[in-house]
C-alpha atoms as a PDB file:
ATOM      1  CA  UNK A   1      22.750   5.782 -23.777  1.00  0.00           C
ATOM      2  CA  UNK A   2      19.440   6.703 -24.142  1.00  0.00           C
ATOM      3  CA  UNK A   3      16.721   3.856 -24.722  1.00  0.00           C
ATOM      4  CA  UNK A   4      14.879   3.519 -27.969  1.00  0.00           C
ATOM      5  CA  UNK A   5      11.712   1.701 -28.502  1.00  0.00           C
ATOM      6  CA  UNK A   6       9.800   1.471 -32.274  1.00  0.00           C
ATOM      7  CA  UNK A   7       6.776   3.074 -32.704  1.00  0.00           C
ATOM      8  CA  UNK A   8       3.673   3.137 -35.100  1.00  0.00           C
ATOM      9  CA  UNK A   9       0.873   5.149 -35.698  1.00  0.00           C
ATOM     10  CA  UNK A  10      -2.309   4.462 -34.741  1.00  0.00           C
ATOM     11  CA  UNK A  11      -5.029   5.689 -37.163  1.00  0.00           C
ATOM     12  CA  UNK A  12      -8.197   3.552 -35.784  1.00  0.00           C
ATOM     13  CA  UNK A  13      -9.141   4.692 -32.177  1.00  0.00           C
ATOM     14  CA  UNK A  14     -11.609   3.174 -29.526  1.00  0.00           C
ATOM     15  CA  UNK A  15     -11.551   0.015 -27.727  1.00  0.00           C
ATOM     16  CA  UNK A  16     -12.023  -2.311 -30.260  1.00  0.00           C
ATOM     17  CA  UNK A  17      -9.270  -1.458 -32.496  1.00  0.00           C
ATOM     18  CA  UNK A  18      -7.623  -1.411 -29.100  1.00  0.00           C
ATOM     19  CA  UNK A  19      -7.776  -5.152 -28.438  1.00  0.00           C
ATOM     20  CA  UNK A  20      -6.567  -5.880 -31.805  1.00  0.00           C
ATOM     21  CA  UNK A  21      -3.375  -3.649 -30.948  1.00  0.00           C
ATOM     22  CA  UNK A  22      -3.081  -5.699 -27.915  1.00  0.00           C
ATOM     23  CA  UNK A  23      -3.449  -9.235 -29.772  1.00  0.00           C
ATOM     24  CA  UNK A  24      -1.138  -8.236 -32.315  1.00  0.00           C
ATOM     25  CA  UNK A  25       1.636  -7.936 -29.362  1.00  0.00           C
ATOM     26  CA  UNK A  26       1.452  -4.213 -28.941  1.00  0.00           C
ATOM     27  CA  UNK A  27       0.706  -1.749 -26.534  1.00  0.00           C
ATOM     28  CA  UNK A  28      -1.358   1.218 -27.452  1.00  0.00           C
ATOM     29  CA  UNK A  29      -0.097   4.625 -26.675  1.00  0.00           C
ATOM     30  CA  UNK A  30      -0.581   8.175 -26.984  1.00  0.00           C
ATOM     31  CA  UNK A  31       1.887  11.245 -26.339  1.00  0.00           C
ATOM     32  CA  UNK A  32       0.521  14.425 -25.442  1.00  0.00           C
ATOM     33  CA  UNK A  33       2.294  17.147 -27.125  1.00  0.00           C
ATOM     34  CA  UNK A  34       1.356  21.462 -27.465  1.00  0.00           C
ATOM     35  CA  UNK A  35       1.343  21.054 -30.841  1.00  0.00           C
ATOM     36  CA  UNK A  36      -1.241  18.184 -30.720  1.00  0.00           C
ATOM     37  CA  UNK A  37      -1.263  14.590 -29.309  1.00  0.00           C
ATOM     38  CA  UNK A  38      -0.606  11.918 -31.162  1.00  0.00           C
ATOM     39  CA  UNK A  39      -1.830   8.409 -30.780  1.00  0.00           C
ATOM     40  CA  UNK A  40       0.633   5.485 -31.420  1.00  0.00           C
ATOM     41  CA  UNK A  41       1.079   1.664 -30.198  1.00  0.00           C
ATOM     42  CA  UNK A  42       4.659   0.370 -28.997  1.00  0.00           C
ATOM     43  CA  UNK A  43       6.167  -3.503 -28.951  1.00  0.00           C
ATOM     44  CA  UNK A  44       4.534  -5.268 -25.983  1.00  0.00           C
ATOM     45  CA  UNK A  45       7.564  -6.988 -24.940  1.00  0.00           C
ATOM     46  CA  UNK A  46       9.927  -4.153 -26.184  1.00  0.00           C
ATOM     47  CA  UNK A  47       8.207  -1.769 -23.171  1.00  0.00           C
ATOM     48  CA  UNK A  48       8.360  -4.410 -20.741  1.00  0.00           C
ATOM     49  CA  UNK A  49      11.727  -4.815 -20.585  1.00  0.00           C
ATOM     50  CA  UNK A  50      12.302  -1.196 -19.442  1.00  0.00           C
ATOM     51  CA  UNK A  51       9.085  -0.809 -17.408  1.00  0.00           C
ATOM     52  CA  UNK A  52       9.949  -4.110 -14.974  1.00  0.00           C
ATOM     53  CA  UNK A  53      13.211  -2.184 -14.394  1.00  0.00           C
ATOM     54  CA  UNK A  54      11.280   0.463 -12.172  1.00  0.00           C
ATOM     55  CA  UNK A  55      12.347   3.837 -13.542  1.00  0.00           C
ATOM     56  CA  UNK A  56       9.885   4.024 -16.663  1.00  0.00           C
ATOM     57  CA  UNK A  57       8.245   7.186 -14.735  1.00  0.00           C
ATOM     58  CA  UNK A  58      11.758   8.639 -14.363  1.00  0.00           C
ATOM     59  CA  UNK A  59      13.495   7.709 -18.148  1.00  0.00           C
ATOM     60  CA  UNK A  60      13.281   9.435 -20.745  1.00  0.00           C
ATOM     61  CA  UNK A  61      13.078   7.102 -23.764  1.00  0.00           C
ATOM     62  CA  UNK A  62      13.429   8.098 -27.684  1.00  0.00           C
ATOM     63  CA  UNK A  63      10.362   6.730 -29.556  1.00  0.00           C
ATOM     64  CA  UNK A  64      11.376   5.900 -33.403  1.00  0.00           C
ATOM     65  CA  UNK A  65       8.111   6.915 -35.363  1.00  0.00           C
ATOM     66  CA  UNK A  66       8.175   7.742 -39.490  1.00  0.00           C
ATOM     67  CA  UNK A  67      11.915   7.856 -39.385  1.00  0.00           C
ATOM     68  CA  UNK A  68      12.240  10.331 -36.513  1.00  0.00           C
ATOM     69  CA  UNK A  69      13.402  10.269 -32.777  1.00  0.00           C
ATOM     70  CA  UNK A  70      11.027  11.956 -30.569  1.00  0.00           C
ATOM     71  CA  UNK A  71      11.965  12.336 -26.651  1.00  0.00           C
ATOM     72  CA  UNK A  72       9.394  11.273 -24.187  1.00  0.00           C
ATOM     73  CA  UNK A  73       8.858  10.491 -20.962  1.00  0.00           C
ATOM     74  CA  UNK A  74       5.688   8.158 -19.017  1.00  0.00           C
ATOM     75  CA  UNK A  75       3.544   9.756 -17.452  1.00  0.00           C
ATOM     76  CA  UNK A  76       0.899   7.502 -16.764  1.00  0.00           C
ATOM     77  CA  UNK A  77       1.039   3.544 -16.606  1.00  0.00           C
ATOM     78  CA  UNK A  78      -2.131   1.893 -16.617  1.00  0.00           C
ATOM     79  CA  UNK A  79      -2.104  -1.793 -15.682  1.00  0.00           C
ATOM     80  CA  UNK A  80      -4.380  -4.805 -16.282  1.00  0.00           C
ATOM     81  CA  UNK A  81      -5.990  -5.667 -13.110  1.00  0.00           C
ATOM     82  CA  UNK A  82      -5.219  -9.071 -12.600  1.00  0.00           C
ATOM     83  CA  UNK A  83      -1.831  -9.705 -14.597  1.00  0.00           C
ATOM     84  CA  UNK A  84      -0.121  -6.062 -13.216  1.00  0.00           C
ATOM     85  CA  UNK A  85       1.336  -5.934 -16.872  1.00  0.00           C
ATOM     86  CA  UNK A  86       0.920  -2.684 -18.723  1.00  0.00           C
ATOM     87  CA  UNK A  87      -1.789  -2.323 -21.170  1.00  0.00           C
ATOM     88  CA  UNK A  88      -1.372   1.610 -22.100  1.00  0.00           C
ATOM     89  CA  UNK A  89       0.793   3.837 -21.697  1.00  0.00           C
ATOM     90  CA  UNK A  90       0.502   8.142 -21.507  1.00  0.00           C
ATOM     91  CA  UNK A  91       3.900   9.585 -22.391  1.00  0.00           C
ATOM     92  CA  UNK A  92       4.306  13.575 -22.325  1.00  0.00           C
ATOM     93  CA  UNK A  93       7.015  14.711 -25.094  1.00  0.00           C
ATOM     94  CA  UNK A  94      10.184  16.641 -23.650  1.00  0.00           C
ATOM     95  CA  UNK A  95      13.056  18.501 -24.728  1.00  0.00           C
ATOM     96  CA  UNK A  96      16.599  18.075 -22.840  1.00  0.00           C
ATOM     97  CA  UNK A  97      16.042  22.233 -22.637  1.00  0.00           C
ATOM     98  CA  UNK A  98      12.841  22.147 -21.258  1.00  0.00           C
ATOM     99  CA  UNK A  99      10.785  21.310 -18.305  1.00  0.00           C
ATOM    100  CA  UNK A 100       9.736  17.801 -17.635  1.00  0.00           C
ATOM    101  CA  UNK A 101       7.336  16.390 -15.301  1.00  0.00           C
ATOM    102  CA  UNK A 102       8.704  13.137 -13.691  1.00  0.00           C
ATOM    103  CA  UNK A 103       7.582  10.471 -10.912  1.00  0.00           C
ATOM    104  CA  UNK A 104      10.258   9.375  -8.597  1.00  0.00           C
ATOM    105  CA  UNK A 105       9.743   6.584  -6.284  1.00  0.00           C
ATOM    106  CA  UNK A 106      10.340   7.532  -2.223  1.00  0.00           C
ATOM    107  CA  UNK A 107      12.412   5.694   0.043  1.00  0.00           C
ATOM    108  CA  UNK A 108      12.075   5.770   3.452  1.00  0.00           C
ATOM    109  CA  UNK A 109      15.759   4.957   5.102  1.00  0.00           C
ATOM    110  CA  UNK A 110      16.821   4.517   8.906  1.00  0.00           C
ATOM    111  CA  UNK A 111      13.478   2.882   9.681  1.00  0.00           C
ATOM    112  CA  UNK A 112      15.723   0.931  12.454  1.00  0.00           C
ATOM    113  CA  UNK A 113      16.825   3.582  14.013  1.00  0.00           C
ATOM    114  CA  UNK A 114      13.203   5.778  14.576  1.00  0.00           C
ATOM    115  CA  UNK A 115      12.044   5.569  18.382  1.00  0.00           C
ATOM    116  CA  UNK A 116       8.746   5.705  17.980  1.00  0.00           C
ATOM    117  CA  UNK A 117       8.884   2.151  15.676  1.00  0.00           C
ATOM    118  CA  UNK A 118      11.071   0.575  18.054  1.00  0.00           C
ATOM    119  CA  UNK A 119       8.221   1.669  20.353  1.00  0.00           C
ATOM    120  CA  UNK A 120       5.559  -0.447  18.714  1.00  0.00           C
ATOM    121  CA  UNK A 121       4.495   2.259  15.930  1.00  0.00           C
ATOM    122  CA  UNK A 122       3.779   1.697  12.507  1.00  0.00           C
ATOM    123  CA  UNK A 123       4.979   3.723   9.427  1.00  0.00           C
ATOM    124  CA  UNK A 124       2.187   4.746   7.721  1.00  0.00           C
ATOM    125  CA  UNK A 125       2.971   5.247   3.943  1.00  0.00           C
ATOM    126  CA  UNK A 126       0.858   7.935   2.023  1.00  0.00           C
ATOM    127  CA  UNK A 127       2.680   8.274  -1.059  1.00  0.00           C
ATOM    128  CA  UNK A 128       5.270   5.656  -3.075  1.00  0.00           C
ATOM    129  CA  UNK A 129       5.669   8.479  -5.637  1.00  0.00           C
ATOM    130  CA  UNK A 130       5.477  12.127  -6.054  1.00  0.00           C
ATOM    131  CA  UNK A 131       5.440  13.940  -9.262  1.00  0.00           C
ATOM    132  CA  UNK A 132       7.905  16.503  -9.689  1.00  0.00           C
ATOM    133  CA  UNK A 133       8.494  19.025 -12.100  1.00  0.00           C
ATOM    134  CA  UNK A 134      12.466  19.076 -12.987  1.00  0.00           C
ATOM    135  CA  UNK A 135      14.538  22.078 -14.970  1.00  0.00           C
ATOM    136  CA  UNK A 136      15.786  19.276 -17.398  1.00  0.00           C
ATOM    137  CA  UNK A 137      16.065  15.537 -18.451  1.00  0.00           C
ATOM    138  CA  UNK A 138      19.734  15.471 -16.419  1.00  0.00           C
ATOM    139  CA  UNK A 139      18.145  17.034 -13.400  1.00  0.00           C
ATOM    140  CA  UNK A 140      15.509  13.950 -13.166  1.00  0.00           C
ATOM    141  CA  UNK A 141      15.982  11.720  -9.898  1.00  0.00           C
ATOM    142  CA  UNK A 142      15.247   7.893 -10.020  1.00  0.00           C
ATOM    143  CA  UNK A 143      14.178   8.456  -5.879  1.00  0.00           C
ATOM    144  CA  UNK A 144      13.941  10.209  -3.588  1.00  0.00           C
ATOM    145  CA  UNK A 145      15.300   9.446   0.052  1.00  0.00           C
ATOM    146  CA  UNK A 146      13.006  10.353   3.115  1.00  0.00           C
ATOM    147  CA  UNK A 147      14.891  10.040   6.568  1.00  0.00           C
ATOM    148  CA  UNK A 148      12.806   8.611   9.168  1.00  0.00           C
ATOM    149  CA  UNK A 149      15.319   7.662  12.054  1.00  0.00           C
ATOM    150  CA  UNK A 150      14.225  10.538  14.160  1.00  0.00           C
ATOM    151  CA  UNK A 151      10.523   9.860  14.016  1.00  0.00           C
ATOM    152  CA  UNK A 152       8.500  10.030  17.004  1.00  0.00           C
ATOM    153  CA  UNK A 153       4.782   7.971  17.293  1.00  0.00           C
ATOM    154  CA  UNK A 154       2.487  11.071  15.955  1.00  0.00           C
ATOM    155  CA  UNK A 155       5.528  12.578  13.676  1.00  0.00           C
ATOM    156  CA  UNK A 156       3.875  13.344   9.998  1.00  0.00           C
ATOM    157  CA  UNK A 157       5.961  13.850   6.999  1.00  0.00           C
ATOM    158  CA  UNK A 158       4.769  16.687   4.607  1.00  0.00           C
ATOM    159  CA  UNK A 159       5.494  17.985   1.170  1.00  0.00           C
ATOM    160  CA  UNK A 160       7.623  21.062   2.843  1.00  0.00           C
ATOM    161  CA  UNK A 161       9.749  18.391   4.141  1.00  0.00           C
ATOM    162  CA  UNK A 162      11.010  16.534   1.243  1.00  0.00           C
ATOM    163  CA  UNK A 163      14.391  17.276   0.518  1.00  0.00           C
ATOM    164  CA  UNK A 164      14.296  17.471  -3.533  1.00  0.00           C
ATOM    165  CA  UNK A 165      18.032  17.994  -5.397  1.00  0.00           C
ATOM    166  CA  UNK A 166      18.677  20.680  -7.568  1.00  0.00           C
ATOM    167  CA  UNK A 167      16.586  21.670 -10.193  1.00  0.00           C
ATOM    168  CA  UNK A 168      13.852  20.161  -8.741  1.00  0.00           C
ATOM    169  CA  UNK A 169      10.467  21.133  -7.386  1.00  0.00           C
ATOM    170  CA  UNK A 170       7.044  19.383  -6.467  1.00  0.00           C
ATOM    171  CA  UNK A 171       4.240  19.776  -9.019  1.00  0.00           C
ATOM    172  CA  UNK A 172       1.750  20.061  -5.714  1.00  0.00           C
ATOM    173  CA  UNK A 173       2.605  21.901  -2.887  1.00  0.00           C
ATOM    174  CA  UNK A 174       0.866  20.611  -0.184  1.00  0.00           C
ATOM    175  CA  UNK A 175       0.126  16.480   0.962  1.00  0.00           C
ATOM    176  CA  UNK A 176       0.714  14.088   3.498  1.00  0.00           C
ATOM    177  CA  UNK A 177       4.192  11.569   2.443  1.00  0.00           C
ATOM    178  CA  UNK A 178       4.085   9.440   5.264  1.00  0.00           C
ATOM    179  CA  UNK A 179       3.326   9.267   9.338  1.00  0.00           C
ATOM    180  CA  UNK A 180       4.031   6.592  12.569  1.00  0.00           C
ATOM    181  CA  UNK A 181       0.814   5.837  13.930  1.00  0.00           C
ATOM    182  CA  UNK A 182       0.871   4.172  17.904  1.00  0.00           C
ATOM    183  CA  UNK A 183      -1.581   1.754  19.206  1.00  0.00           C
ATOM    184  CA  UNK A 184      -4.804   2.392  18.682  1.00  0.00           C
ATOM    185  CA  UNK A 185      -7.435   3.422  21.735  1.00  0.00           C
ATOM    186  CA  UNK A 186      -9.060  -0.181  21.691  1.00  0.00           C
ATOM    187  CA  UNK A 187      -5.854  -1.415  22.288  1.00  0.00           C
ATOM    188  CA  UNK A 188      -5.127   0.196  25.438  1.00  0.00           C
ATOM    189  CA  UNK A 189      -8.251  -0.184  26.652  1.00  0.00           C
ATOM    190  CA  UNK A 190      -8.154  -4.130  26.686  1.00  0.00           C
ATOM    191  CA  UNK A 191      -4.466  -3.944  27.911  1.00  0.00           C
ATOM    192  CA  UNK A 192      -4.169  -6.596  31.110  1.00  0.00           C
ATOM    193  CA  UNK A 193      -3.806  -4.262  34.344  1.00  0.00           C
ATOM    194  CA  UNK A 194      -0.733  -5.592  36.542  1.00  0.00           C
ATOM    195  CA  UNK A 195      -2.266  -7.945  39.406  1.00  0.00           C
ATOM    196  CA  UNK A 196      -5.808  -8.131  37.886  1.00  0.00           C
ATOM    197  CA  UNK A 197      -4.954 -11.756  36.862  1.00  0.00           C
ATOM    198  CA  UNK A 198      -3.976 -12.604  39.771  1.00  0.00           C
ATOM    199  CA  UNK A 199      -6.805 -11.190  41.408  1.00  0.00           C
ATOM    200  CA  UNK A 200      -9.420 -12.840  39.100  1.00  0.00           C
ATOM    201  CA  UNK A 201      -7.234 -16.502  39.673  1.00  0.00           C
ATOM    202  CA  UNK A 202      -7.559 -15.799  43.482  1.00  0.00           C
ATOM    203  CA  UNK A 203     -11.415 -15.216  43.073  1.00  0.00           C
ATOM    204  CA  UNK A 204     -11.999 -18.123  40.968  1.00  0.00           C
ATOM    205  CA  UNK A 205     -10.275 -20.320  43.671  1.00  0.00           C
ATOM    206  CA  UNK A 206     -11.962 -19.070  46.226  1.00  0.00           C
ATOM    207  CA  UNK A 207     -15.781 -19.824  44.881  1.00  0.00           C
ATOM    208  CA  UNK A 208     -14.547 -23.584  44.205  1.00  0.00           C
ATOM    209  CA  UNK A 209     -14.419 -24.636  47.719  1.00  0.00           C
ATOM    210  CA  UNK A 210     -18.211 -22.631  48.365  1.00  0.00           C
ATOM    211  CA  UNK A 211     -19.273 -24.422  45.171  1.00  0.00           C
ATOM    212  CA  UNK A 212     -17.974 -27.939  46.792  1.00  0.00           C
ATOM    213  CA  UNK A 213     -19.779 -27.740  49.706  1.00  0.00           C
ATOM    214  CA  UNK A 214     -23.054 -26.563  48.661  1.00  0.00           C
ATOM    215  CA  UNK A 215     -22.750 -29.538  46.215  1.00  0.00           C
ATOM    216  CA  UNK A 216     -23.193 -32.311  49.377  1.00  0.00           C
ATOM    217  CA  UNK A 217     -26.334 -30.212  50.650  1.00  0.00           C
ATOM    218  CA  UNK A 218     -28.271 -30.054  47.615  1.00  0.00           C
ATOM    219  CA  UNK A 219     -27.807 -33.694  46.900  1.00  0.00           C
ATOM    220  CA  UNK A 220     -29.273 -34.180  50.835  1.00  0.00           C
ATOM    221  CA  UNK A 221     -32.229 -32.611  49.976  1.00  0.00           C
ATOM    222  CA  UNK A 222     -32.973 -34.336  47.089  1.00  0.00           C
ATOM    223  CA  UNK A 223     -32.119 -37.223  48.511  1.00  0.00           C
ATOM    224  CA  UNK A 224     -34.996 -36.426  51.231  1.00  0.00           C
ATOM    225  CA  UNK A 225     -38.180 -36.561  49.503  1.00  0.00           C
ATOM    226  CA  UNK A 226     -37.249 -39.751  47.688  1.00  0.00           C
ATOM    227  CA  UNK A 227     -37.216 -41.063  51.171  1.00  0.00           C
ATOM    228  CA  UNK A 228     -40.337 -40.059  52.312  1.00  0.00           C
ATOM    229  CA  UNK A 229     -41.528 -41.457  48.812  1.00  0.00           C
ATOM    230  CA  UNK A 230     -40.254 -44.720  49.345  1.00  0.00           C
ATOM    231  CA  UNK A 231     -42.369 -44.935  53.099  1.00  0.00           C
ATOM    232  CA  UNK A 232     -45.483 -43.861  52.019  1.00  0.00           C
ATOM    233  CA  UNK A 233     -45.825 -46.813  49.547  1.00  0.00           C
ATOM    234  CA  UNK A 234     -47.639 -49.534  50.594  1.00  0.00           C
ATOM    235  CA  UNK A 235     -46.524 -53.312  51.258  1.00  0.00           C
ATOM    236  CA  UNK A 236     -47.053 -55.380  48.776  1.00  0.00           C
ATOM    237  CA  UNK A 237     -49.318 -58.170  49.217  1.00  0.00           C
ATOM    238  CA  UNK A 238     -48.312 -62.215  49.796  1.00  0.00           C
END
């Protein structure tokens, strides 16, 4: 069952008659279309429910405007800065018979099992999403899954390795998905060498003794002119 959210049409544009969409509990909105685009705000809390979900990039959703159904999906989300809710909302109209640009999320699986993380790498992630470009609504994933158990530290992921379902393709052929990164060169530089603590331990006990007894000497010779100090006063008179 397909999702249906209301929909009305927006006649006053720019960002003041923005914020008083967004006051009134709405969302603005626009769908881009061949035939033209056409700008439209949506129920705040209606959209929410569906984006916090985590497949509005992948749904298609039937907008009700003027008394008819149109088929849409989102394209692009944009979110306020500080609250990460949505505050408008691209969608890109679509026909069950035609093509439709999606964004599925990527999911990186058997990260337990990759040698060069159990060696101390790090997965580097690129990309969360990747648009693809799909032969039909059916055909649209809600992920895809990217096998990293055999990974090696210095292993890359590409767009030529994605394994996409049928009826499927990637809007952009080339890009970096994901790579394991080692330890850096600043790390192994400052890496303790086997035996040079003991060696520095062994040094530092060896100057304490040296220290000690040049400790007795100095205080001899200071020690000496105070003496002669003291003689070369003379007696005090009865």
């Amino acid at each position: 069952m397909s999702v249906v959210l209301k929909a009305e049409k927006r006649e006053n544009l720019g960002s003041s008659a923005a914020r008083k969409i967004k006051r009134e509990g709405r969302i603005p909105a626009v769908i881009y279309a061949k035939d033209g685009n056409v700008n439209l705000s949506i129920d705040t809390r209606e959209f929410e429910h569906e984006y916090f979900k985590g497949a509005s990039l992948t749904s298609v959703v039937e907008l009700e405007l003027g008394g008819k159904k149109i088929k849409v999906i989102a394209h692009k989300i944009e979110l306020d800065p500080v609250s990460d809710r949505p505050v408008h909302v691209d969608f890109l109209n679509c026909d069950s018979n035609k093509e439709i640009r999606a964004k599925p999320k990527l999911v990186f699986i058997n990260q337990d099992k990759s040698p060069g993380l159990k060696k101390g790498g790090f997965l580097h992630i690129v990309l969360r999403k990747v648009e693809v470009i799909c032969d039909n609504a059916k055909a649209i994933p809600d992920k895809i899954e990217i096998d990293v158990g055999a990974m090696q530290v210095g292993h890359k992921i590409r767009a030529e390795n994605l394994k996409l379902p049928a009826g499927v393709k990637l809007a952009k052929k080339t890009f970096l998905v994901a790579s394991v990164i080692g330890r850096g060169k600043a790390e192994e530089e400052v890496a303790v060498v086997p035996g040079a603590a003991d060696a520095a331990a062994g040094a530092a006990a060896g100057s304490a003794p040296a220290a000690a007894a040049t400790a007795p000497a100095a205080a001899g010779k200071a020690a000496a002119p105070a003496a002669k100090a003291e003689e070369k006063k003379p007696a005090a008179k009865k």
